[in-house]
Protein backbone atom coordinates (compact mmCIF):
# COMPACT_ATOMS: atom_id res chain seq x y z
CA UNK A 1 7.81 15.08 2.85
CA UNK A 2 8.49 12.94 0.10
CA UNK A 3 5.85 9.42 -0.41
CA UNK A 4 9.61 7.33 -0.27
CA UNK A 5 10.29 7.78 3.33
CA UNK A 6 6.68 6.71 3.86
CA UNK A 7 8.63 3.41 3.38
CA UNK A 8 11.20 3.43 5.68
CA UNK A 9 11.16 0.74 8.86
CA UNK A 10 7.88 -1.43 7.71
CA UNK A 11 8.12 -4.95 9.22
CA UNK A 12 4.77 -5.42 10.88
CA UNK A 13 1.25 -5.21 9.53
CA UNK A 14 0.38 -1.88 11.54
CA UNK A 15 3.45 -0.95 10.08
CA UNK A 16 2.38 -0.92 6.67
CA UNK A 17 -1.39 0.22 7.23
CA UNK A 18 0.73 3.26 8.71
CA UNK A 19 3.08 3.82 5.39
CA UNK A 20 -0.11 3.87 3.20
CA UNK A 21 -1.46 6.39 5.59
CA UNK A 22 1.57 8.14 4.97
CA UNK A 23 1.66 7.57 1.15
CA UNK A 24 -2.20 8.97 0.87
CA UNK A 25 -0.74 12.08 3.17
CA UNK A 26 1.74 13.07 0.43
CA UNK A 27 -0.90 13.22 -2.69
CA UNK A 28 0.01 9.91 -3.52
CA UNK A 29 -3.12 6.87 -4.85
CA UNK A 30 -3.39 3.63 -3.57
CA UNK A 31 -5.13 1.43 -5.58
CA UNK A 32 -6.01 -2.55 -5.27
CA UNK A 33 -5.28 -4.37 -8.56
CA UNK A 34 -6.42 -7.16 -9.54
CA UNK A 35 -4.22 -8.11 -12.09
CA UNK A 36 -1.05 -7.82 -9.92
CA UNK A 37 -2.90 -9.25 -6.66
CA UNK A 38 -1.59 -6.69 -4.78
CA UNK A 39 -1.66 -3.20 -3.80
CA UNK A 40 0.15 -0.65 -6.21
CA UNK A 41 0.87 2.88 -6.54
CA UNK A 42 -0.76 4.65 -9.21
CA UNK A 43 2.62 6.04 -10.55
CA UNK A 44 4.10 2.43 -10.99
CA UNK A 45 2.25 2.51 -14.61
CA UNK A 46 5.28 4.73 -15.55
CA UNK A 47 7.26 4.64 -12.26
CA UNK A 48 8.49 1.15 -11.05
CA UNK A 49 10.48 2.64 -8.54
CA UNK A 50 8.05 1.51 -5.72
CA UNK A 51 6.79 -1.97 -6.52
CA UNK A 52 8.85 -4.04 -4.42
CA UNK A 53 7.70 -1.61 -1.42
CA UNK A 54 4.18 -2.38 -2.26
CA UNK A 55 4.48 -5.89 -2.47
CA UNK A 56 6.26 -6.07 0.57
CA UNK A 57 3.00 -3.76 2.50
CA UNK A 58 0.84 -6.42 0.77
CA UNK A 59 2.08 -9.11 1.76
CA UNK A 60 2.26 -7.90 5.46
CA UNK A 61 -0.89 -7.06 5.52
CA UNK A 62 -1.85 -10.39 3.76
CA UNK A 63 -3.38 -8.90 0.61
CA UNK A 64 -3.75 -11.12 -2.30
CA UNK A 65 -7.29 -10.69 -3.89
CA UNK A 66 -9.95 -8.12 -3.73
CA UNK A 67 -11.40 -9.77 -0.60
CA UNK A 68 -8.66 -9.85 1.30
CA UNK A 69 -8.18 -6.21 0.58
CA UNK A 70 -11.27 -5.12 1.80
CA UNK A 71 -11.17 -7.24 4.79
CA UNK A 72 -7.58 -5.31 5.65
CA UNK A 73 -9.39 -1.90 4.16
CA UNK A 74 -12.29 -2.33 7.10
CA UNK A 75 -9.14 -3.32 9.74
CA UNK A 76 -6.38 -0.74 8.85
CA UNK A 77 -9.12 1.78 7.05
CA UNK A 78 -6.67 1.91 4.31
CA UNK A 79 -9.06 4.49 2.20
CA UNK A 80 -9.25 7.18 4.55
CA UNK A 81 -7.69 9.97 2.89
């Protein structure tokens, strides 16, 4: 499975903990950044291909500072894999 259908049909919050599940599942790192303020794949340093993805999963699961993120990493245990 490729990490891009990890993407498909996110609207919710559980969604979106799901899809990073998913993203983790296929090799892929999720990383908080705290430039950006948001949640980022590590490819997007040479792969922009899924930032508006990411900023769409943070924003539904309300991510926008390194609190927040660990708040949503104890709900949605976002760093399980």
């Amino acid at each position: 499975m490729n990490y891009l259908n990890c993407f498909n049909n996110i609207n919710t919050a559980d969604e979106a903990a799901e899809a990073i599940h998913c993203i983790q599942k296929c090799g892929e790192t999720v990383l908080y950044n705290d430039k950006e303020k948001r949640l980022v794949l590590w490819r997007e340093a040479y792969d922009k291909s899924p930032e508006e993805h990411m900023i769409k999963i943070s924003k539904l699961l309300e991510i926008d500072s390194r609190e927040s993120y660990e708040v949503a990493d104890k709900t949605y245990n976002l760093t399980m894999y």
